[in-house]
N, C-alpha and C. Protein backbone atom coordinates (compact mmCIF):
# COMPACT_ATOMS: atom_id res chain seq x y z
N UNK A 1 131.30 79.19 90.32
CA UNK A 1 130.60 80.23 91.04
C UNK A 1 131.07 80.25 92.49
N UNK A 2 130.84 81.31 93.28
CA UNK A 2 131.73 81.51 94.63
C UNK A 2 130.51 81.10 95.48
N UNK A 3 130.53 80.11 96.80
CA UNK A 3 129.05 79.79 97.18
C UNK A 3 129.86 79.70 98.42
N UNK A 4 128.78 79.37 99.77
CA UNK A 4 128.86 79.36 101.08
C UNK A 4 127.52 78.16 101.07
N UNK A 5 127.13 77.69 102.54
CA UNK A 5 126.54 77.35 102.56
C UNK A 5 125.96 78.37 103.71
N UNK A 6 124.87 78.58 104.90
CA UNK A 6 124.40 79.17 105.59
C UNK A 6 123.03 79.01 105.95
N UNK A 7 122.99 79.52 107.63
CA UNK A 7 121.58 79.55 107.90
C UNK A 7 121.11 81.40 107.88
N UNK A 8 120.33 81.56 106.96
CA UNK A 8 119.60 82.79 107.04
C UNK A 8 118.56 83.06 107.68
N UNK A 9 118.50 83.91 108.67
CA UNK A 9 117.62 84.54 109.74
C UNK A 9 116.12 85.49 108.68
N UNK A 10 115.41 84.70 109.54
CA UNK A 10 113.94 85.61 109.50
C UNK A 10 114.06 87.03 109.72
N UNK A 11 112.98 87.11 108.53
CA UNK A 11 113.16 89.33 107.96
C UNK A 11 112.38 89.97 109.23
N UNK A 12 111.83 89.09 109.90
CA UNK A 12 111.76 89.84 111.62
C UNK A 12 113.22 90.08 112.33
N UNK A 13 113.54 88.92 112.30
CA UNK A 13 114.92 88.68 113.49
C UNK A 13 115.74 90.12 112.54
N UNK A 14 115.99 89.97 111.02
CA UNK A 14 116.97 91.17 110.64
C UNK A 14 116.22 92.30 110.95
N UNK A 15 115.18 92.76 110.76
CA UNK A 15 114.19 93.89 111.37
C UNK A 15 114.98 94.47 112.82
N UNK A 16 114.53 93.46 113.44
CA UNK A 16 115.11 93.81 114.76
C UNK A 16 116.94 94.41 114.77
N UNK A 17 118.01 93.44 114.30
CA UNK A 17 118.92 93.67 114.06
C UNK A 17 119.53 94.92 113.12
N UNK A 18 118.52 95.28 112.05
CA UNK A 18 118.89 96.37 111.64
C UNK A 18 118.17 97.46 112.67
N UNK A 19 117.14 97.60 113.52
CA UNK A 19 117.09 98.69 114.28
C UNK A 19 118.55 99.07 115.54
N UNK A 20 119.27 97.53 115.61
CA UNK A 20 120.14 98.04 116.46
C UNK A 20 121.76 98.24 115.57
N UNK A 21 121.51 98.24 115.19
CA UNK A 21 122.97 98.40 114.10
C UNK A 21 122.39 99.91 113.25
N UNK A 22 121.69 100.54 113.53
CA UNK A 22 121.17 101.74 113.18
C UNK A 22 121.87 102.66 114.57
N UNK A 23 121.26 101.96 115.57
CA UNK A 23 122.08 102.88 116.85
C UNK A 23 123.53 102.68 116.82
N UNK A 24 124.41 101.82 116.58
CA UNK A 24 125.44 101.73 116.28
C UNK A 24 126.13 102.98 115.25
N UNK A 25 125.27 103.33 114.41
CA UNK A 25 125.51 103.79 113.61
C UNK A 25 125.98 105.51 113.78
N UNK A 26 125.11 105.76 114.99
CA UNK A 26 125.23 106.88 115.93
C UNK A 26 126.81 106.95 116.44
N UNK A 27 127.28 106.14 116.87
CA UNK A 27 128.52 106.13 117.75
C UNK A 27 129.78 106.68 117.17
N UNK A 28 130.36 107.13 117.86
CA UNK A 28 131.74 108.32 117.02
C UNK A 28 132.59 106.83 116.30
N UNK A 29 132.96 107.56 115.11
CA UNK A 29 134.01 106.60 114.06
C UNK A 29 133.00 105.54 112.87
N UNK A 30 131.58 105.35 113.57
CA UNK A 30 130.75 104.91 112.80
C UNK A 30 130.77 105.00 111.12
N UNK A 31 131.32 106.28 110.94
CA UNK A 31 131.31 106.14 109.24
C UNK A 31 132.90 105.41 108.45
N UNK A 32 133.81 105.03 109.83
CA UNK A 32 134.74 104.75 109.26
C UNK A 32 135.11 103.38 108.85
N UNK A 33 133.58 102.98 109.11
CA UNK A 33 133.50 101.40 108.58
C UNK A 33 132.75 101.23 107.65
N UNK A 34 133.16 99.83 107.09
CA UNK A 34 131.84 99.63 106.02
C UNK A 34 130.92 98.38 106.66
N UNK A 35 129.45 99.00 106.39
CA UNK A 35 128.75 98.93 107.20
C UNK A 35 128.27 97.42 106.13
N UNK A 36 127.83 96.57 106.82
CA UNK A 36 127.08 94.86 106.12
C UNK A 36 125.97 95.58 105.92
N UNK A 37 125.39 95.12 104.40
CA UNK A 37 123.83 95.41 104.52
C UNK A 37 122.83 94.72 104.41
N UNK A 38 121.86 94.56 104.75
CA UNK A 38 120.78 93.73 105.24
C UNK A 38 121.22 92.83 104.38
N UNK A 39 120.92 92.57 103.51
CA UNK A 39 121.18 91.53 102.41
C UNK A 39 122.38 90.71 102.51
N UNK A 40 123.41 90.81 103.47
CA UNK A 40 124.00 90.28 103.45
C UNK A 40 124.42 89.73 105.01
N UNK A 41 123.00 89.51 105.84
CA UNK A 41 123.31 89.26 107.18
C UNK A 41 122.82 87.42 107.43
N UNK A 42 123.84 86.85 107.36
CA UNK A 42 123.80 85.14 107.39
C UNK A 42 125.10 84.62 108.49
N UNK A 43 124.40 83.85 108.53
CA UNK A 43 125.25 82.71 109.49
C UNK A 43 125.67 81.74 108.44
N UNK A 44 127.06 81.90 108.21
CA UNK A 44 127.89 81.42 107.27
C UNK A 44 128.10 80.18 108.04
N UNK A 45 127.59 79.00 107.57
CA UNK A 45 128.31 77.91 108.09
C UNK A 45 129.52 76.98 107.23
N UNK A 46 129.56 77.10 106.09
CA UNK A 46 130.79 76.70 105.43
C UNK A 46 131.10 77.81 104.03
N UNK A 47 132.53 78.43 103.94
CA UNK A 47 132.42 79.43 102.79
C UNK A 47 133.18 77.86 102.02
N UNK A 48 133.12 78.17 100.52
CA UNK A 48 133.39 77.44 99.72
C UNK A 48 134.22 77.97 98.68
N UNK A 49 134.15 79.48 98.50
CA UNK A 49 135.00 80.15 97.71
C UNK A 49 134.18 79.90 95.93
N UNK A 50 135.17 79.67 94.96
CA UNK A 50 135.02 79.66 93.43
C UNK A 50 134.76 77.83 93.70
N UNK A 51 133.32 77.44 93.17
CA UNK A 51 133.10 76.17 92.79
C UNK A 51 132.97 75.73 91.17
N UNK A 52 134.03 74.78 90.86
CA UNK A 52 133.70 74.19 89.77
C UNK A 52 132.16 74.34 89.67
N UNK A 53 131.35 74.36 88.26
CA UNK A 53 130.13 73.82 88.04
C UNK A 53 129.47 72.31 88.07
N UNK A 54 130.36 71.76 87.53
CA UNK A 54 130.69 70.44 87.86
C UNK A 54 130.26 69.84 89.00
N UNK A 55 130.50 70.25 89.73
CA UNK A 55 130.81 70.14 91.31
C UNK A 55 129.53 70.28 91.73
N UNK A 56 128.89 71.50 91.51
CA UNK A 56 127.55 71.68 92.41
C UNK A 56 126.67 70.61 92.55
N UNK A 57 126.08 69.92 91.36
CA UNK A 57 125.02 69.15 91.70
C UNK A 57 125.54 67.82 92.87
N UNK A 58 126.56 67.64 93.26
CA UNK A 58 127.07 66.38 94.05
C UNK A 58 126.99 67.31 95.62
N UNK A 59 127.59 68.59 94.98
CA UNK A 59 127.59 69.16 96.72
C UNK A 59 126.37 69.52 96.84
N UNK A 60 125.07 69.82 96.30
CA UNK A 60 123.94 69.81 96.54
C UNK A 60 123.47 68.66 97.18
N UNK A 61 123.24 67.56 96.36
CA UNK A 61 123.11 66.57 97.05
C UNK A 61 123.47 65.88 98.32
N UNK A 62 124.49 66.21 98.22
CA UNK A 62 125.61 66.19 100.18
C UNK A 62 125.07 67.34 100.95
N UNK A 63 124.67 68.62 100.63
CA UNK A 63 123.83 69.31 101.75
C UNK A 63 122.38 68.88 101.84
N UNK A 64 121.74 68.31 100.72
CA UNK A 64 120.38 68.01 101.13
C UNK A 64 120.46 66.79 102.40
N UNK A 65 121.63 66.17 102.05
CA UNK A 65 121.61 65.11 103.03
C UNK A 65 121.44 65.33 104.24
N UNK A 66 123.02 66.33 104.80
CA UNK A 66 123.19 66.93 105.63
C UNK A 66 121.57 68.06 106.35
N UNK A 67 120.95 68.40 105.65
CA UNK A 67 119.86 69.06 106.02
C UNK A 67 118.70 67.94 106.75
N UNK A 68 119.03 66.87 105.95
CA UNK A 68 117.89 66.38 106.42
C UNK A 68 118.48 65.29 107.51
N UNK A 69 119.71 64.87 107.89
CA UNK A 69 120.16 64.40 108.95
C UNK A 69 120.17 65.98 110.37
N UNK A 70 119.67 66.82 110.30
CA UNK A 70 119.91 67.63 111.28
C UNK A 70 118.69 68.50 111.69
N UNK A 71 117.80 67.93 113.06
CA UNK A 71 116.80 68.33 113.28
C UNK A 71 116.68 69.94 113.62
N UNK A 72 115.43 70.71 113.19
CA UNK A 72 115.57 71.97 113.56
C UNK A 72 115.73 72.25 114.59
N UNK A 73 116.18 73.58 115.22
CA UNK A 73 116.85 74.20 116.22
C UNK A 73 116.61 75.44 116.73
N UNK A 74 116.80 75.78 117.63
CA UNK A 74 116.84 77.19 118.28
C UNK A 74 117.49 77.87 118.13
N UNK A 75 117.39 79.67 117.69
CA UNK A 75 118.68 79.87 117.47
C UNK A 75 118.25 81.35 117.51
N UNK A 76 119.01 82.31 118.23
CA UNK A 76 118.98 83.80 118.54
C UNK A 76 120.36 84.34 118.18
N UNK A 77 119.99 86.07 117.83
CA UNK A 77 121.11 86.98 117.31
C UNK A 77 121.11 87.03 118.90
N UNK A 78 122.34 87.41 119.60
CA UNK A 78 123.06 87.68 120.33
C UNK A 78 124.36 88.24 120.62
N UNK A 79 124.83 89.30 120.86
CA UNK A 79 126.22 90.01 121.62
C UNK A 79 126.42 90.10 120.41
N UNK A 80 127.86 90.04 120.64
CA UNK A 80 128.79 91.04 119.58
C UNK A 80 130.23 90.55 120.17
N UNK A 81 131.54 90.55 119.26
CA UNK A 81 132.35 90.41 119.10
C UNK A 81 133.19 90.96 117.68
N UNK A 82 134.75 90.91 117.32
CA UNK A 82 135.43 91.10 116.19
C UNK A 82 136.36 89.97 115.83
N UNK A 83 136.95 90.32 114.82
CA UNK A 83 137.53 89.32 114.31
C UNK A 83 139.21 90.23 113.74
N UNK A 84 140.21 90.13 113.64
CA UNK A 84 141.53 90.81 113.17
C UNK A 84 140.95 92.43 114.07
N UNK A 85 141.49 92.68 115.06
CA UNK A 85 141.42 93.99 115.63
C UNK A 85 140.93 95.01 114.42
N UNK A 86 139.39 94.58 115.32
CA UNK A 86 138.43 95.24 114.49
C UNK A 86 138.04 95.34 112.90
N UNK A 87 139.34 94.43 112.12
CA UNK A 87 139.02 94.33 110.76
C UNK A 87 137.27 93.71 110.47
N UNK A 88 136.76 93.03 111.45
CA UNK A 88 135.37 92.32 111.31
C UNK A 88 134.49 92.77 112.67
N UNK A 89 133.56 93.55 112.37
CA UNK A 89 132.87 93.53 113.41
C UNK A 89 131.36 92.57 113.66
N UNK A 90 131.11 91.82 114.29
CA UNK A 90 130.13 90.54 114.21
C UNK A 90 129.18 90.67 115.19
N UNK A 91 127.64 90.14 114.54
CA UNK A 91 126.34 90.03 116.11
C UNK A 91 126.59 88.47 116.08
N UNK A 92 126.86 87.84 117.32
CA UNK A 92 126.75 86.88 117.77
C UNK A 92 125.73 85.97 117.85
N UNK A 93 125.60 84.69 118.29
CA UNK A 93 124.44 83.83 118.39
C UNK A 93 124.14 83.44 119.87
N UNK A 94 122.80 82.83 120.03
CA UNK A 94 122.59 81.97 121.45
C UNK A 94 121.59 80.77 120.96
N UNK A 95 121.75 80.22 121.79
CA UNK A 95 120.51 78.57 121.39
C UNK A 95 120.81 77.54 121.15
N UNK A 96 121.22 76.65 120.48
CA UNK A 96 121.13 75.31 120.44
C UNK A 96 122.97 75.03 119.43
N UNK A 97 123.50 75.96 119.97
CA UNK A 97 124.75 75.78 119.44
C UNK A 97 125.60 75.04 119.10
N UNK A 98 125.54 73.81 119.62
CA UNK A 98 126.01 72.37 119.15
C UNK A 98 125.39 72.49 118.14
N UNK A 99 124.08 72.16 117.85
CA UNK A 99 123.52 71.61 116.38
C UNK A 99 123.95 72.59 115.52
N UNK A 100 124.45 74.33 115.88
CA UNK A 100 124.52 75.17 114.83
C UNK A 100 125.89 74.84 114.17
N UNK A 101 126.92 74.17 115.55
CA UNK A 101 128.09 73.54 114.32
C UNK A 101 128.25 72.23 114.11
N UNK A 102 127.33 71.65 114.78
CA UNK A 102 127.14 70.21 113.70
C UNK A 102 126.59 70.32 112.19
N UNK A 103 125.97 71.22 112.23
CA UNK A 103 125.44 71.75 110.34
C UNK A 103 126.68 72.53 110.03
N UNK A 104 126.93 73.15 110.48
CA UNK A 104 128.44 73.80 109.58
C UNK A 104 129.72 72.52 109.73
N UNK A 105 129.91 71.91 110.26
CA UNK A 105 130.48 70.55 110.10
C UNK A 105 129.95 69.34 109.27
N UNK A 106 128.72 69.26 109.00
CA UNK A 106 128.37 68.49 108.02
C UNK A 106 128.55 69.63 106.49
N UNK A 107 128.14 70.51 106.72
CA UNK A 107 128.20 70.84 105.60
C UNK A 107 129.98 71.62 105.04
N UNK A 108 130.78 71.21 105.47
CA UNK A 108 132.18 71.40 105.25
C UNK A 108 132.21 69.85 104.62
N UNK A 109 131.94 69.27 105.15
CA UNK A 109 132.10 67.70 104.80
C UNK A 109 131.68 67.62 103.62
N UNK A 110 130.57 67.81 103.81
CA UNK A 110 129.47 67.46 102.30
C UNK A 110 130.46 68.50 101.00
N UNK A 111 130.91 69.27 101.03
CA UNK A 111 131.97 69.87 100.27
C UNK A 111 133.04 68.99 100.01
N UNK A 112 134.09 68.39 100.92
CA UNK A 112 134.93 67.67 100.78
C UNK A 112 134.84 66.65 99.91
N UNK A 113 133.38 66.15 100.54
CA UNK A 113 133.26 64.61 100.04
C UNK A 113 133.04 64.79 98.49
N UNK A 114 132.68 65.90 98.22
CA UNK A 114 132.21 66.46 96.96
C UNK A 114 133.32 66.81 96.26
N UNK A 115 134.58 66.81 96.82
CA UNK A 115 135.57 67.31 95.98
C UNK A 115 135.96 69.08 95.94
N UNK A 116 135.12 69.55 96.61
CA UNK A 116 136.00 70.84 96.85
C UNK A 116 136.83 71.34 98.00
N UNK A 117 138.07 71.86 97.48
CA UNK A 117 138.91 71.86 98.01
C UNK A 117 138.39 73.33 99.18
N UNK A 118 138.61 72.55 100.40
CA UNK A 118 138.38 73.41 101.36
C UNK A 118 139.34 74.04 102.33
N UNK A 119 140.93 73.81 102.31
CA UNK A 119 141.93 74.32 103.34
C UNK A 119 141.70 73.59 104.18
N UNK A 120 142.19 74.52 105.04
CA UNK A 120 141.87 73.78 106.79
C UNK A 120 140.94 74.54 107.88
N UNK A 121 140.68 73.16 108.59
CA UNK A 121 139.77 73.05 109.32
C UNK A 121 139.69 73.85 110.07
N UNK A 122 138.70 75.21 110.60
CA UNK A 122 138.85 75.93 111.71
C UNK A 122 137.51 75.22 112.21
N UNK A 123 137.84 75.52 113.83
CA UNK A 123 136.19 75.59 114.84
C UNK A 123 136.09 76.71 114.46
N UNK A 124 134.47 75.98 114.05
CA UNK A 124 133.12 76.92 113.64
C UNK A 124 133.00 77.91 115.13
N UNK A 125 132.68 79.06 114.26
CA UNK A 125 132.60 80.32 115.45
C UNK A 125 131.67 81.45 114.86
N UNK A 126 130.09 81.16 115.59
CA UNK A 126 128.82 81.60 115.04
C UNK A 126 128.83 83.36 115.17
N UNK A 127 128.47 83.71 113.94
CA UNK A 127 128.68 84.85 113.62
C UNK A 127 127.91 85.63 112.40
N UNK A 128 127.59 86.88 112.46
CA UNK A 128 127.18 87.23 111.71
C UNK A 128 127.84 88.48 111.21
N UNK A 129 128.31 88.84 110.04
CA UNK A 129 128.88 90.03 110.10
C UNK A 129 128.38 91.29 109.29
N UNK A 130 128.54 92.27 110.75
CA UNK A 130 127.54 93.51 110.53
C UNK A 130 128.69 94.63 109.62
N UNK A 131 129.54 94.85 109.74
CA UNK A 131 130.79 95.38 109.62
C UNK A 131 131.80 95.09 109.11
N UNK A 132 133.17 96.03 108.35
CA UNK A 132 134.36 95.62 108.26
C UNK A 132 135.13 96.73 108.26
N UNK A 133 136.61 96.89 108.37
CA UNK A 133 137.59 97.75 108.05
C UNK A 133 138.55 97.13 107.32
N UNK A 134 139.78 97.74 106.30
CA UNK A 134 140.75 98.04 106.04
C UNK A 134 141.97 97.72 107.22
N UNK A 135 141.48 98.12 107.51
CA UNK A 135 142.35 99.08 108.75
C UNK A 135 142.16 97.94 110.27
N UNK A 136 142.80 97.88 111.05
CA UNK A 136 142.75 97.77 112.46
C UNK A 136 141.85 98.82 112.78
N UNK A 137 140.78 98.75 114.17
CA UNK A 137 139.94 99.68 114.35
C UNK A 137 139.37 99.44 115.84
N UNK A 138 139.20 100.48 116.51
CA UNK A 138 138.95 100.13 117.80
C UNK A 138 137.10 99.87 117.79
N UNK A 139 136.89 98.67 118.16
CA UNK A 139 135.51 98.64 117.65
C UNK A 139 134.90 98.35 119.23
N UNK A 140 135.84 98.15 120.35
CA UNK A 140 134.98 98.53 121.79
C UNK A 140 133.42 98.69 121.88
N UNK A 141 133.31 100.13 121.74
CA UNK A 141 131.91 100.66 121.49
C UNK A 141 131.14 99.76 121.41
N UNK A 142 131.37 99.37 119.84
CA UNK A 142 130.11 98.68 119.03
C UNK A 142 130.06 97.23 120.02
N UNK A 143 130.84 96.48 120.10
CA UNK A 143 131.23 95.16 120.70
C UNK A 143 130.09 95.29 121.94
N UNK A 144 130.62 96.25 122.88
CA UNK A 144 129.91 96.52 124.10
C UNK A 144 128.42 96.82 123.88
N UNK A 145 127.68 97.93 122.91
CA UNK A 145 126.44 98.08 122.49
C UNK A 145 126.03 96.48 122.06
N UNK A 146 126.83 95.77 121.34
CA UNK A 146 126.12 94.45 120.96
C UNK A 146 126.03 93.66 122.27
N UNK A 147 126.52 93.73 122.94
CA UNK A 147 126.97 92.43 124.14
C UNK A 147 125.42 93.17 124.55
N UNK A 148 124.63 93.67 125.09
CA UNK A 148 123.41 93.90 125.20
C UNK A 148 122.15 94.14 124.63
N UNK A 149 122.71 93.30 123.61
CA UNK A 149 121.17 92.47 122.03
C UNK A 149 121.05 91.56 122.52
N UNK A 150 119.90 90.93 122.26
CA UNK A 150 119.29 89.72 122.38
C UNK A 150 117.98 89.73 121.01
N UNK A 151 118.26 89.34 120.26
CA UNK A 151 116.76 89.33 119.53
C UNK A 151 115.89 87.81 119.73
N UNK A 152 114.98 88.05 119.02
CA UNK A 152 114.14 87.07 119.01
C UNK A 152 114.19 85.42 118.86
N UNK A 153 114.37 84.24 119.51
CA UNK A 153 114.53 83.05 118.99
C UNK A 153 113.61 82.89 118.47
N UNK A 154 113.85 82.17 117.27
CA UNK A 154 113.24 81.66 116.09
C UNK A 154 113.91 79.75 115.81
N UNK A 155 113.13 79.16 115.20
CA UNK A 155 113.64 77.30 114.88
C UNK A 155 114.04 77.86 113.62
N UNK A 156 115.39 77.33 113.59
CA UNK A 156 116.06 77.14 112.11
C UNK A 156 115.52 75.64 111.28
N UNK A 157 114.90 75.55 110.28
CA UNK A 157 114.42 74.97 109.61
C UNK A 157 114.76 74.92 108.59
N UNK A 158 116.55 75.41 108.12
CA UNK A 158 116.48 75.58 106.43
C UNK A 158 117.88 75.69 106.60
N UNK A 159 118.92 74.99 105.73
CA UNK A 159 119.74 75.42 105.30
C UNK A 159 119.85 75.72 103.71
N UNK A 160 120.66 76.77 103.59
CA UNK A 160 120.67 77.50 102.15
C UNK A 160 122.13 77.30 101.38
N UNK A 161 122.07 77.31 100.07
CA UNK A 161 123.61 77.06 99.81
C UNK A 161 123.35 78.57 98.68
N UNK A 162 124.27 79.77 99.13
CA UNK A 162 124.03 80.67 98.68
C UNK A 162 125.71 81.45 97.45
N UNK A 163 125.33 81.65 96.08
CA UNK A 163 125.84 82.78 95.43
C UNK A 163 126.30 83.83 95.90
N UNK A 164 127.40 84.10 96.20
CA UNK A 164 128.21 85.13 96.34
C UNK A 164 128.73 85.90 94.87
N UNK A 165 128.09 87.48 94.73
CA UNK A 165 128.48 87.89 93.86
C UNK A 165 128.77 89.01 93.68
N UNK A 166 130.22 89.44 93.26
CA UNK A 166 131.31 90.36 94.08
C UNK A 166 131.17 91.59 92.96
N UNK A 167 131.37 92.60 94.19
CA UNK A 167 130.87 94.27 93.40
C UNK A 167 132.09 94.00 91.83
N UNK A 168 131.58 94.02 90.64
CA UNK A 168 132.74 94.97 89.78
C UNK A 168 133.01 95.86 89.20
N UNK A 169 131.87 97.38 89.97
CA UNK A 169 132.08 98.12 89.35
C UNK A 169 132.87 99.30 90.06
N UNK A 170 133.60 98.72 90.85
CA UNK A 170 134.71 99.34 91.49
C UNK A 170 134.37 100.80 92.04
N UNK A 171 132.85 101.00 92.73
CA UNK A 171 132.43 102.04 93.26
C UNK A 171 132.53 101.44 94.61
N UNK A 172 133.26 102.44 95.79
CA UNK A 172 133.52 102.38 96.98
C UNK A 172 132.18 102.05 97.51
N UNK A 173 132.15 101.45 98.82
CA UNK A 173 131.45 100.74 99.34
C UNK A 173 130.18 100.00 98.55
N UNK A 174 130.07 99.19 97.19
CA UNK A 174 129.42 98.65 96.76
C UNK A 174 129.26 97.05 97.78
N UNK A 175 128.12 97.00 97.67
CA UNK A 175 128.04 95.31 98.70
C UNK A 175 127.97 94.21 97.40
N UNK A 176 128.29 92.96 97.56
CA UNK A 176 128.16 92.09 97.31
C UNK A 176 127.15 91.46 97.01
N UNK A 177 126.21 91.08 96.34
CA UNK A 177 125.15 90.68 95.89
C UNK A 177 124.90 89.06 95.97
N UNK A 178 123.93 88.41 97.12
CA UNK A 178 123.65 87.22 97.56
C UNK A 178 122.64 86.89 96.89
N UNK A 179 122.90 85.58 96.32
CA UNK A 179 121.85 84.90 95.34
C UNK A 179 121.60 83.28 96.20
N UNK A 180 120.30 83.04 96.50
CA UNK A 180 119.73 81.94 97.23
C UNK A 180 119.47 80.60 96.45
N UNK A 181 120.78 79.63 95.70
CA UNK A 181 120.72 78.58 94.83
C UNK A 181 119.99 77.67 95.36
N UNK A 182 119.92 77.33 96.36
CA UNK A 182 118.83 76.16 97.24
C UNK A 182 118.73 76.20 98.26
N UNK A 183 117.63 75.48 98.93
CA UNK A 183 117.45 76.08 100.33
C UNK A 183 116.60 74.05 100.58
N UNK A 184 117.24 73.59 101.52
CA UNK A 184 116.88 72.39 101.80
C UNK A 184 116.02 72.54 103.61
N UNK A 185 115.06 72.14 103.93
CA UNK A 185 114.33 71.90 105.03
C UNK A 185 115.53 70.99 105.98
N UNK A 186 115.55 70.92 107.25
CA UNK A 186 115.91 70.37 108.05
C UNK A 186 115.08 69.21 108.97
N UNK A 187 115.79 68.17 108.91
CA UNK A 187 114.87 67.08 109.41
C UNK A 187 114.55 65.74 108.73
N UNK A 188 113.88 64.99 109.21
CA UNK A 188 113.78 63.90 108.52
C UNK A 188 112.49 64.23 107.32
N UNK A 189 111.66 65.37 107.58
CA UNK A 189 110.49 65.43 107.29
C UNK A 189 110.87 66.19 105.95
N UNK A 190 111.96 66.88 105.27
CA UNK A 190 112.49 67.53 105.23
C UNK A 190 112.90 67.33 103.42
């Protein structure tokens, strides 16, 4: 199965975020993207790709660990940035940002140690993605409208190890369908 691990934001914090990615939506070229939809707005802290079955219950166990070695945290949608000239358009984070990639660093690990093969190592770079193109795309605008979000801080208390499950019925802009396999508390208490 294709899994990530991630911290998922409170249906307030996306509330908020989908009212401003609605004004976005206003801005000239707006339809020439495909737009993320609610359902699919997470702070990806490790993608994992196609996992053996095999595999899961050990990498479960290595994120529960990881969850519960990592006290909860602070953590706000913030700004905006892209990724491949404009191929990714992203709402940013603020708050306790060390701990947000010490959990996406444990939980890359907890994969490894588990035996799935993960590539190589990039620095974690907190993100959420609202957007994408095909195409190179001048995404300015949007970047600049985000750089003046701030939503709500909220304590992250949960990491999730989530199902990725990919459109196949080959209708243009179909989204991806996120399935929530476990969700471990953060902390010792946890």
């Amino acid at each position: 199965m294709r899994l990530f691990a991630a911290v998922l934001p409170p249906e307030d914090v996306v509330r908020e975020l989908a009212a401003e990615i609605e004004e976005l939506h206003r801005l000239p070229g707006a339809d020439g993207l495909r737009w993320t939809g609610r359902p699919g707005w997470h702070f990806t802290l490790a993608f994992y790709g196609e996992v053996d079955d095999e595999l899961v219950p050990d990498l479960s166990a290595r994120l529960e660990r990881a969850a519960h070695r990592t006290e909860p945290f602070p953590l706000a949608v913030r700004g905006g940035g892209q990724f491949g000239h404009g191929k990714a358009l992203w709402a940013g984070a603020e708050g306790d940002l060390p701990s947000l990639r010490l959990l996406a660093d444990r939980a890359e690990a907890a994969a490894r140690k588990a035996g799935v093969p993960m590539g190589e190592h990039r620095r974690y770079k907190a993100h959420l993605t609202v957007a994408r193109s095909r195409d190179a795309v001048d995404v300015r605008p949007y970047v600049e409208a985000l750089d003046l979000f701030t939503g709500r801080t909220w304590s992250v208390g949960e990491l999730a190890l989530v199902r990725s499950n990919l459109p196949k019925s080959g209708v243009p802009g179909e989204q991806p369908r996120y399935e929530v396999v476990a969700r471990w508390a953060l902390g010792a208490a946890g």
